[in-house]
N, C-alpha and C. Protein backbone atom coordinates (compact mmCIF):
# COMPACT_ATOMS: atom_id res chain seq x y z
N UNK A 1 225.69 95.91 -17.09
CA UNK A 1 224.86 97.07 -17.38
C UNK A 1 223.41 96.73 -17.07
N UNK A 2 222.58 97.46 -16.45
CA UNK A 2 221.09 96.90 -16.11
C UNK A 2 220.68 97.71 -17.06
N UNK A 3 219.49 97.16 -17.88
CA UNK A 3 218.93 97.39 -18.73
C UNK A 3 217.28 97.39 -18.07
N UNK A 4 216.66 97.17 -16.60
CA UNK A 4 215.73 97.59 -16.01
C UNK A 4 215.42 99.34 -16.09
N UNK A 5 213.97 99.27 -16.67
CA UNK A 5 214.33 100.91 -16.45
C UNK A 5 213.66 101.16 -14.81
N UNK A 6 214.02 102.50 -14.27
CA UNK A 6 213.74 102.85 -13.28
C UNK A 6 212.48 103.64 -13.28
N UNK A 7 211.26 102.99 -12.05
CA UNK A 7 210.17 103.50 -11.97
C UNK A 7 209.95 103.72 -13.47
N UNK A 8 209.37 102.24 -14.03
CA UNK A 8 209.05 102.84 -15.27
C UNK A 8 207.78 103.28 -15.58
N UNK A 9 206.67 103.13 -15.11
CA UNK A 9 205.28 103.41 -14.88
C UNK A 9 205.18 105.10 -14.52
N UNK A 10 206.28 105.42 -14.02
CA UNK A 10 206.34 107.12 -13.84
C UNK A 10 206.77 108.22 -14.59
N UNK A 11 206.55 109.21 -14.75
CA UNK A 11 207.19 110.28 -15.52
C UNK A 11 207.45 110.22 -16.95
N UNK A 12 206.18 109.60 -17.41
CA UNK A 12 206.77 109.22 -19.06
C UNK A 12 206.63 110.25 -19.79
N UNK A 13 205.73 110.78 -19.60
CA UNK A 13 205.93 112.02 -20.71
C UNK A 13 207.08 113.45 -20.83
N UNK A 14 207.38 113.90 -19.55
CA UNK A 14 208.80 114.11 -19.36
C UNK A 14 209.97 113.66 -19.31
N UNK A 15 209.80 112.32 -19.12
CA UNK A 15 211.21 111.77 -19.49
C UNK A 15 211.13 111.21 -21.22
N UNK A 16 210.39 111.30 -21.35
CA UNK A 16 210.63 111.29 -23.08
C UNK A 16 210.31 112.53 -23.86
N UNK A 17 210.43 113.43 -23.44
CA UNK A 17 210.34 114.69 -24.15
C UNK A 17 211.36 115.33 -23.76
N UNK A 18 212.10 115.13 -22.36
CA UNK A 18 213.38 115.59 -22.20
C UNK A 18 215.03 114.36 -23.24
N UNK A 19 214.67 113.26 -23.46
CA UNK A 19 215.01 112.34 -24.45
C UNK A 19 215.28 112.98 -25.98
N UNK A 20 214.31 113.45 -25.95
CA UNK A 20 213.65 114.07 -27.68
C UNK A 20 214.78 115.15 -27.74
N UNK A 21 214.47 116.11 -26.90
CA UNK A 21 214.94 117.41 -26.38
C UNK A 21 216.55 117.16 -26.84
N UNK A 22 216.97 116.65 -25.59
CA UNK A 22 218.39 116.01 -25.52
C UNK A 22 219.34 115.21 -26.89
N UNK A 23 218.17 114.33 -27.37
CA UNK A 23 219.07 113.71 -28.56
C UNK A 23 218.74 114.60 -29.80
N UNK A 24 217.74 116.08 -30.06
CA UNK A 24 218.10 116.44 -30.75
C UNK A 24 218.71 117.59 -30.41
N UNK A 25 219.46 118.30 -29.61
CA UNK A 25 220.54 118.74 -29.78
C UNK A 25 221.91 118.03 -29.74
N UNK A 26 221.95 116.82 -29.08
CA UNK A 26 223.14 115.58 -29.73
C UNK A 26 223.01 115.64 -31.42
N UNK A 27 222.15 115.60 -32.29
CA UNK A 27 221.72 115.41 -33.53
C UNK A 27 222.19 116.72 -33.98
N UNK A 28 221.60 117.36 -33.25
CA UNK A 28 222.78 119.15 -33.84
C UNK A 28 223.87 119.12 -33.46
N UNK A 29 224.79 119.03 -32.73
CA UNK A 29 225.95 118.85 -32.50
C UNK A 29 226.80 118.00 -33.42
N UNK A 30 225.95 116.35 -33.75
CA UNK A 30 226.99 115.75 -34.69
C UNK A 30 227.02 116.16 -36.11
N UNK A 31 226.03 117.00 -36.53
CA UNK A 31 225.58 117.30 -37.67
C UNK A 31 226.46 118.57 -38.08
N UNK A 32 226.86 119.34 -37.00
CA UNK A 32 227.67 120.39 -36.90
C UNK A 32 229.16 120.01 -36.99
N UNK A 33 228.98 119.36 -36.41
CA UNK A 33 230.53 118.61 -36.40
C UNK A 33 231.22 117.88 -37.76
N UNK A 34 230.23 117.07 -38.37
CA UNK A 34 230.74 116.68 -39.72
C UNK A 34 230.33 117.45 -40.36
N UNK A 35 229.40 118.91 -40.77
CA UNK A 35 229.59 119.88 -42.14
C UNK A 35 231.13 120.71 -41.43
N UNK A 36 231.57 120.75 -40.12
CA UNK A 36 232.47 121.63 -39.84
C UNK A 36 233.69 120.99 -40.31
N UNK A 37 234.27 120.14 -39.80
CA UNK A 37 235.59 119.17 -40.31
C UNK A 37 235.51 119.16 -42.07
N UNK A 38 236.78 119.65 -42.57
CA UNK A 38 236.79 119.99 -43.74
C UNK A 38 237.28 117.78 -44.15
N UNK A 39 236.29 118.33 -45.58
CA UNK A 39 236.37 116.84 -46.09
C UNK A 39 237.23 116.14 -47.09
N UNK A 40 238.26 117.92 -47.50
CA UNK A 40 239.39 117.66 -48.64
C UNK A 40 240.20 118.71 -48.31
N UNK A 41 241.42 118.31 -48.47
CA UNK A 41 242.56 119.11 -47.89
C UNK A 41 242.10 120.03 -48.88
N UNK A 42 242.85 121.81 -48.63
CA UNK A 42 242.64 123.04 -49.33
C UNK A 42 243.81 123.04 -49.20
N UNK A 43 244.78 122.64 -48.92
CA UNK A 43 246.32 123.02 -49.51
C UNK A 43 246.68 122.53 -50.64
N UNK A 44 246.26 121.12 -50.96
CA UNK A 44 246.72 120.19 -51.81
C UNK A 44 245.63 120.88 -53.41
N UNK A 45 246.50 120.60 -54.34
CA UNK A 45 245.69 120.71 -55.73
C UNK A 45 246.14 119.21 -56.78
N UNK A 46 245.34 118.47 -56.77
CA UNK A 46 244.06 118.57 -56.97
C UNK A 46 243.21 118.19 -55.47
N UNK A 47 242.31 118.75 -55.03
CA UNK A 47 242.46 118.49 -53.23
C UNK A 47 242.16 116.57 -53.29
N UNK A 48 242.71 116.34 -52.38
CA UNK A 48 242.71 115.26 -51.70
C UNK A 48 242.39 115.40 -50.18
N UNK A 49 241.27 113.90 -50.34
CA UNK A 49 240.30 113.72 -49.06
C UNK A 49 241.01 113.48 -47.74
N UNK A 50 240.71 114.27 -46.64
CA UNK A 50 241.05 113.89 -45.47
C UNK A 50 240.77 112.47 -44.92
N UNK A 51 241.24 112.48 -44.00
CA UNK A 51 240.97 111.16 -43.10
C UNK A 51 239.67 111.28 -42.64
N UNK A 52 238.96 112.74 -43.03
CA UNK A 52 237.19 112.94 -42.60
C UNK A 52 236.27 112.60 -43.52
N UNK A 53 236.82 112.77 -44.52
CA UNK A 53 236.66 112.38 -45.96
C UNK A 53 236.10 111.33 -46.60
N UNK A 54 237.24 110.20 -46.32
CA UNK A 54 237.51 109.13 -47.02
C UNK A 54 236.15 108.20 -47.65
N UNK A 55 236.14 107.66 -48.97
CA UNK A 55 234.30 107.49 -49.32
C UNK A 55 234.82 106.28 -49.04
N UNK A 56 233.84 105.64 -48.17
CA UNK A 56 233.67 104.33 -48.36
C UNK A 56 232.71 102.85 -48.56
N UNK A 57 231.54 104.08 -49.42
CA UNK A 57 230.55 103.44 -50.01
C UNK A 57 229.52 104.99 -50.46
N UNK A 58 228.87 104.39 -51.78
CA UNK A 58 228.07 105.14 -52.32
C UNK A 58 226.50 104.67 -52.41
N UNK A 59 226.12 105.07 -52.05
CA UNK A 59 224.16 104.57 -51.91
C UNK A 59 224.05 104.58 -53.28
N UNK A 60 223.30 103.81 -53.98
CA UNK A 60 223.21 103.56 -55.74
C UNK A 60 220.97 104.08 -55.10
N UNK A 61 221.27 104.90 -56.03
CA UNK A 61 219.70 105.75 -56.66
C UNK A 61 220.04 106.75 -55.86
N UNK A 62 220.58 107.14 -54.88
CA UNK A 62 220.28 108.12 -53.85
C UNK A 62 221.38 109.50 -54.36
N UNK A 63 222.55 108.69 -54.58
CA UNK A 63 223.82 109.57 -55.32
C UNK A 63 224.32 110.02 -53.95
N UNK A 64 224.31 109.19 -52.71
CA UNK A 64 224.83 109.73 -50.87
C UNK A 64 225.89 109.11 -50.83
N UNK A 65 227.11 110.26 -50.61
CA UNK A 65 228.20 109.28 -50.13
C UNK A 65 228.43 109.01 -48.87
N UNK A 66 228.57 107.59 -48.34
CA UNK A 66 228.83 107.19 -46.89
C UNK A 66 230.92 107.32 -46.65
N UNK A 67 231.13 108.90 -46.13
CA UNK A 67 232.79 108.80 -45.46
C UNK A 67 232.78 108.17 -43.88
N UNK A 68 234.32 108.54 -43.78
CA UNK A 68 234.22 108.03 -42.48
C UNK A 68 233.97 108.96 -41.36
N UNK A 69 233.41 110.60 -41.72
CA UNK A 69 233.28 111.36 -41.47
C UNK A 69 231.75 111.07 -40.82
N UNK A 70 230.81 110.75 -41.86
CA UNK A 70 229.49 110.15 -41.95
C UNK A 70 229.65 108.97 -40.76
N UNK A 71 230.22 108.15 -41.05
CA UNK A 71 229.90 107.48 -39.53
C UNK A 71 230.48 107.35 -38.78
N UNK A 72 231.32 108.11 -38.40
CA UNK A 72 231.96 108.70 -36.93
C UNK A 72 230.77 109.69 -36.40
N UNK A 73 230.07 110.06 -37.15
CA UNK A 73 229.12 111.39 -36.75
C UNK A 73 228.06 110.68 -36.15
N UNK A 74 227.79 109.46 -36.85
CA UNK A 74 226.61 108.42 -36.56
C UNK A 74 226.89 107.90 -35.37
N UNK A 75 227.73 107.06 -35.52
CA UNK A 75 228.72 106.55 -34.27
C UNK A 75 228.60 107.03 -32.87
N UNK A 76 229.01 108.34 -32.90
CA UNK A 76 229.06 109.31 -32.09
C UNK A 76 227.86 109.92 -31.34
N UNK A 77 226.43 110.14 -32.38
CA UNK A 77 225.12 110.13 -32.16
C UNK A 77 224.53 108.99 -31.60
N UNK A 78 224.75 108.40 -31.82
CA UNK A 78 223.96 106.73 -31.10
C UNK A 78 224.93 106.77 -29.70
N UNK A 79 226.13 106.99 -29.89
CA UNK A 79 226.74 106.65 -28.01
C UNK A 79 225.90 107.94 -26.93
N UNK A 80 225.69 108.85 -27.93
CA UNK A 80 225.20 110.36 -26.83
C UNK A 80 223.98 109.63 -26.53
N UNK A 81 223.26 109.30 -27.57
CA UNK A 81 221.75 108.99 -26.93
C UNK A 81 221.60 107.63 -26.01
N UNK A 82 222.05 106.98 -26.43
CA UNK A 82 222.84 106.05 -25.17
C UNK A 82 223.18 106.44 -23.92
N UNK A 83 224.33 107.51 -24.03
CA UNK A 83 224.62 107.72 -22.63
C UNK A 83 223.39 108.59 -22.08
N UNK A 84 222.68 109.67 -23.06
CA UNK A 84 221.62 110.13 -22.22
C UNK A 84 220.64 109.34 -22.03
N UNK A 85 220.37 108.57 -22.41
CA UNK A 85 218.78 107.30 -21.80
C UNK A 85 219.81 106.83 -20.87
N UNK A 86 220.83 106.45 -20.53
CA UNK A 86 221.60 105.38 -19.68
C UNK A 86 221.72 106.51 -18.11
N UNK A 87 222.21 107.97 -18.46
CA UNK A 87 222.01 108.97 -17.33
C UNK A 87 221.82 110.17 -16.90
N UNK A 88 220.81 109.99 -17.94
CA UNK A 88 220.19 111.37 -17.65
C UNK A 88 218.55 110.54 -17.42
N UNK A 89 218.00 110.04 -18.32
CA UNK A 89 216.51 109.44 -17.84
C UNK A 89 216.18 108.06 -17.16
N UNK A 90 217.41 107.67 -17.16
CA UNK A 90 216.98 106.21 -16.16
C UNK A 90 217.81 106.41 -15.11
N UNK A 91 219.27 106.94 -14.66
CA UNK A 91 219.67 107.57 -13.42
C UNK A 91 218.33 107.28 -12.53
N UNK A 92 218.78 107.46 -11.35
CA UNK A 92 218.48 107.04 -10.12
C UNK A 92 217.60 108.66 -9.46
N UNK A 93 218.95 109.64 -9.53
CA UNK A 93 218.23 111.29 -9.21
C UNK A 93 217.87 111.77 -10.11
N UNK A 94 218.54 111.89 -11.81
CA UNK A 94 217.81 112.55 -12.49
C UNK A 94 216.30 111.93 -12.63
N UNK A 95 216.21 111.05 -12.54
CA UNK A 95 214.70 109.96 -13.21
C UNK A 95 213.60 110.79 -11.87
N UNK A 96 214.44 110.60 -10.48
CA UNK A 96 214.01 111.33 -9.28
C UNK A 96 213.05 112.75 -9.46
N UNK A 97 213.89 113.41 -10.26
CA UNK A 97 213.94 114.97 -10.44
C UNK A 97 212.86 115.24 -11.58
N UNK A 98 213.02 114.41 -12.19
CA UNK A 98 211.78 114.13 -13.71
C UNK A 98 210.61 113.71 -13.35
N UNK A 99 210.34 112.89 -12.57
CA UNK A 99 209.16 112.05 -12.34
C UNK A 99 208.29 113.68 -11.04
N UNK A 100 209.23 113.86 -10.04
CA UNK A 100 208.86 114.99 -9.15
C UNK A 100 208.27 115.79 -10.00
N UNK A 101 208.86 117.00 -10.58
CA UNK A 101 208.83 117.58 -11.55
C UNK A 101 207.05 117.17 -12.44
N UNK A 102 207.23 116.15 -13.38
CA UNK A 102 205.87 116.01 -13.80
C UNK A 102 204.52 116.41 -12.82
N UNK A 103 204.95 115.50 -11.71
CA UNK A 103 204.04 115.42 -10.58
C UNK A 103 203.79 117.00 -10.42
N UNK A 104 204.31 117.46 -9.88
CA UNK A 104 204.12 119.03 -9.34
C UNK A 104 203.39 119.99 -10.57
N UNK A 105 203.78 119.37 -11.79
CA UNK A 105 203.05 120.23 -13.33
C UNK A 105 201.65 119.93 -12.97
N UNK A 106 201.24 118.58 -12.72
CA UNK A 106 200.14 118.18 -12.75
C UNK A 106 199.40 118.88 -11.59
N UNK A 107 199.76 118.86 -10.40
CA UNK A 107 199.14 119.52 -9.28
C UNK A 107 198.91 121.03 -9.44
N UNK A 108 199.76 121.92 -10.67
CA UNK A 108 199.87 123.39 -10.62
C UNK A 108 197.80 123.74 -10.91
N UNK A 109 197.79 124.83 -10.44
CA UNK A 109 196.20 125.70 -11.17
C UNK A 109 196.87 126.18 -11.82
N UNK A 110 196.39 125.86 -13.64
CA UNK A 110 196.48 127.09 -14.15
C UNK A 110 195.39 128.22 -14.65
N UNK A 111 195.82 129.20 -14.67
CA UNK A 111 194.76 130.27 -14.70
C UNK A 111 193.88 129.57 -16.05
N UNK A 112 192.85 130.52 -16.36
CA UNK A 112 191.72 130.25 -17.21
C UNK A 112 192.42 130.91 -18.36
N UNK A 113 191.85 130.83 -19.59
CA UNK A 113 192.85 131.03 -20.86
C UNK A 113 192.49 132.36 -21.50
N UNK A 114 191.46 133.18 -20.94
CA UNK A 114 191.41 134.76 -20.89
C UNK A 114 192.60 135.26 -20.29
N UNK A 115 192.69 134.80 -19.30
CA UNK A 115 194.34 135.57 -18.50
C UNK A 115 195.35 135.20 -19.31
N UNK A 116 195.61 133.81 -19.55
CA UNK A 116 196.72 133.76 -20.43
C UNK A 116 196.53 134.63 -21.92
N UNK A 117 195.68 134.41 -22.46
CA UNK A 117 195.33 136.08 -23.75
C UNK A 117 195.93 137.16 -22.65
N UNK A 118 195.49 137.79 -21.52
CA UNK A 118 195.73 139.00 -21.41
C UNK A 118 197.44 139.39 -21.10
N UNK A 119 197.65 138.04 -20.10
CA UNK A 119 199.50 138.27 -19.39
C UNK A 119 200.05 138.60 -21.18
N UNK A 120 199.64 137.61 -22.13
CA UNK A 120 200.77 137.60 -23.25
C UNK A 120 200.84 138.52 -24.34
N UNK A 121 199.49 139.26 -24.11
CA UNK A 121 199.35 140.49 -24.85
C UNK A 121 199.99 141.92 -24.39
N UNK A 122 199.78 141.97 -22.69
CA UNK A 122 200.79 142.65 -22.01
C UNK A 122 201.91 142.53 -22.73
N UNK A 123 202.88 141.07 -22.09
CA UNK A 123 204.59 141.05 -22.58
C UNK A 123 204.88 141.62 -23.60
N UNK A 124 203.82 141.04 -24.74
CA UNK A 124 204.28 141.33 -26.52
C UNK A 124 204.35 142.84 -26.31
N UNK A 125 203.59 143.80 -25.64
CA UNK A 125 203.22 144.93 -25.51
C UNK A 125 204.32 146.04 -25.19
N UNK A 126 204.77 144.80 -24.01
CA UNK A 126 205.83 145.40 -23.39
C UNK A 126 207.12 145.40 -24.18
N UNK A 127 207.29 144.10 -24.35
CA UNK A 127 208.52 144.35 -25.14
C UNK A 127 208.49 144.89 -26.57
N UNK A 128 207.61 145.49 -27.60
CA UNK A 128 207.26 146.12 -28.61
C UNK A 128 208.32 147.69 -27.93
N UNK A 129 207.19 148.13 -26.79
CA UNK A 129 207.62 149.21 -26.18
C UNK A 129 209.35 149.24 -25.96
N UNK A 130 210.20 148.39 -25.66
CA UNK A 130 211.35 148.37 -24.50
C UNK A 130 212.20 148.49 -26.14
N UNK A 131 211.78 147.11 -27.17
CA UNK A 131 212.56 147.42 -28.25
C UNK A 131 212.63 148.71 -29.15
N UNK A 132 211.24 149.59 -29.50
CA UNK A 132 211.55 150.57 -29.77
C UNK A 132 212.42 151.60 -28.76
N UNK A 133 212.01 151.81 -27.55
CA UNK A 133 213.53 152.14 -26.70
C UNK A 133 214.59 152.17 -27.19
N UNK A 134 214.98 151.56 -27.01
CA UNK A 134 215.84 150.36 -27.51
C UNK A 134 216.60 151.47 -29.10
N UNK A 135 215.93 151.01 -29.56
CA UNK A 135 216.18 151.35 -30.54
C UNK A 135 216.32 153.16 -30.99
N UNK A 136 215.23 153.34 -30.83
CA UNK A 136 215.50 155.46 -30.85
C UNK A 136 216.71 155.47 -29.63
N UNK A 137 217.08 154.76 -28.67
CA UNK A 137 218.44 155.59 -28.43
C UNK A 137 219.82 154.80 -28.84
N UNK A 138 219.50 153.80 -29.53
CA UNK A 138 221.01 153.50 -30.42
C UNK A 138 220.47 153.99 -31.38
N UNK A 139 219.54 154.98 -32.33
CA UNK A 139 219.73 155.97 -33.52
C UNK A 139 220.35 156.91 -32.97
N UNK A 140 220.29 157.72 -31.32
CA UNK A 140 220.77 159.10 -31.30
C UNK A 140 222.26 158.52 -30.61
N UNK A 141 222.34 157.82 -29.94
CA UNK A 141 223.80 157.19 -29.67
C UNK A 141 224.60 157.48 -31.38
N UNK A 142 224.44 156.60 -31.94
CA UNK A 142 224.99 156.60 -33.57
C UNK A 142 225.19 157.59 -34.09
N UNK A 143 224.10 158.64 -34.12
CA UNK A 143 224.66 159.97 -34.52
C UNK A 143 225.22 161.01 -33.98
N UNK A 144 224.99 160.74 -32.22
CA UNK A 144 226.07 161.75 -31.29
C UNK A 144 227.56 161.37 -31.90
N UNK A 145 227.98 159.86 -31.58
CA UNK A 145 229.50 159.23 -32.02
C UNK A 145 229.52 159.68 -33.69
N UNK A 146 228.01 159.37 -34.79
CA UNK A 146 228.84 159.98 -35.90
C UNK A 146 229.57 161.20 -35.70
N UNK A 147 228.30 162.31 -35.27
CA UNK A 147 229.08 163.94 -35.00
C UNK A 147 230.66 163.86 -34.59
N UNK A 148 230.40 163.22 -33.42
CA UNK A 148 232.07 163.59 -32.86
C UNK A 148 233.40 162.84 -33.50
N UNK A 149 233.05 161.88 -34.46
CA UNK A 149 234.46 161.19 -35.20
C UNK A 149 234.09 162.13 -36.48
N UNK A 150 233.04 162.62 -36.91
CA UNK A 150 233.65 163.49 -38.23
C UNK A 150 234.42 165.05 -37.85
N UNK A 151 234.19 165.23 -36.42
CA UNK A 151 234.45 166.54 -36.45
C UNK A 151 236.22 166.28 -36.24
């Protein structure tokens, strides 16, 4: 395994904010994953712990139980962020595509920050407008379909 990173002098602030990015939706995913997997059978009375369950240590002051649910989730989080630093930010094209990318942010003009006030006051403007749309014709939609299912 090479543990050299690639062009490391380049693209650091995008490749570590796409890192961040990346391992915290890995971090939502495992986090989702162990409140989802039930942690005591619901058939059984008095329930008994799954194999997601199982305690196999208690943190003393904290009152946290460590299952094996808990670190399979951990487990599982450390290999994602692994595999994403291993290929997604040190890769050869993605690192390519990241480092480009920065470069080209840096070269952009951006407008002066009156225009940005004005473009974003427009949008909000606009879409204020599109959602009330929006909205007065799913009220008369709703009450054409009420009319015609009561009649």
């Amino acid at each position: 395994m090479n543990l050299i990173v690639y062009k490391q002098r380049e693209g650091l602030i995008i490749r570590f904010v796409t890192w961040v990015l990346c391992s915290f939706f890995a971090l939502f995913g495992c986090v989702s994953l162990f409140f989802y997997i039930p942690h005591q059978s619901i058939t059984d009375f008095p329930p008994k712990p799954t194999l997601w369950g199982i305690l196999i240590y208690t943190v003393p002051f904290f009152d946290f139980n460590i299952t094996t649910g808990f670190i399979f989730s951990v487990v599982l989080f450390l290999s994602i962020v692994i595999l994403i630093n291993r290929f997604i930010i040190n890769a050869t094209k993605p690192a390519d595509f990241l480092i480009e990318t920065e470069f080209e942010l840096k070269r952009v003009s951006w407008p002066p920050r009156n225009e940005y006030w004005g473009a974003s006051v427009a949008v909000i403007i606009s879409v204020i407008i599109i959602g009330l749309f929006i909205f007065v014709i799913d009220i008369i939609l709703s009450q054409i379909m009420r009319f015609i299912y009561i009649r």
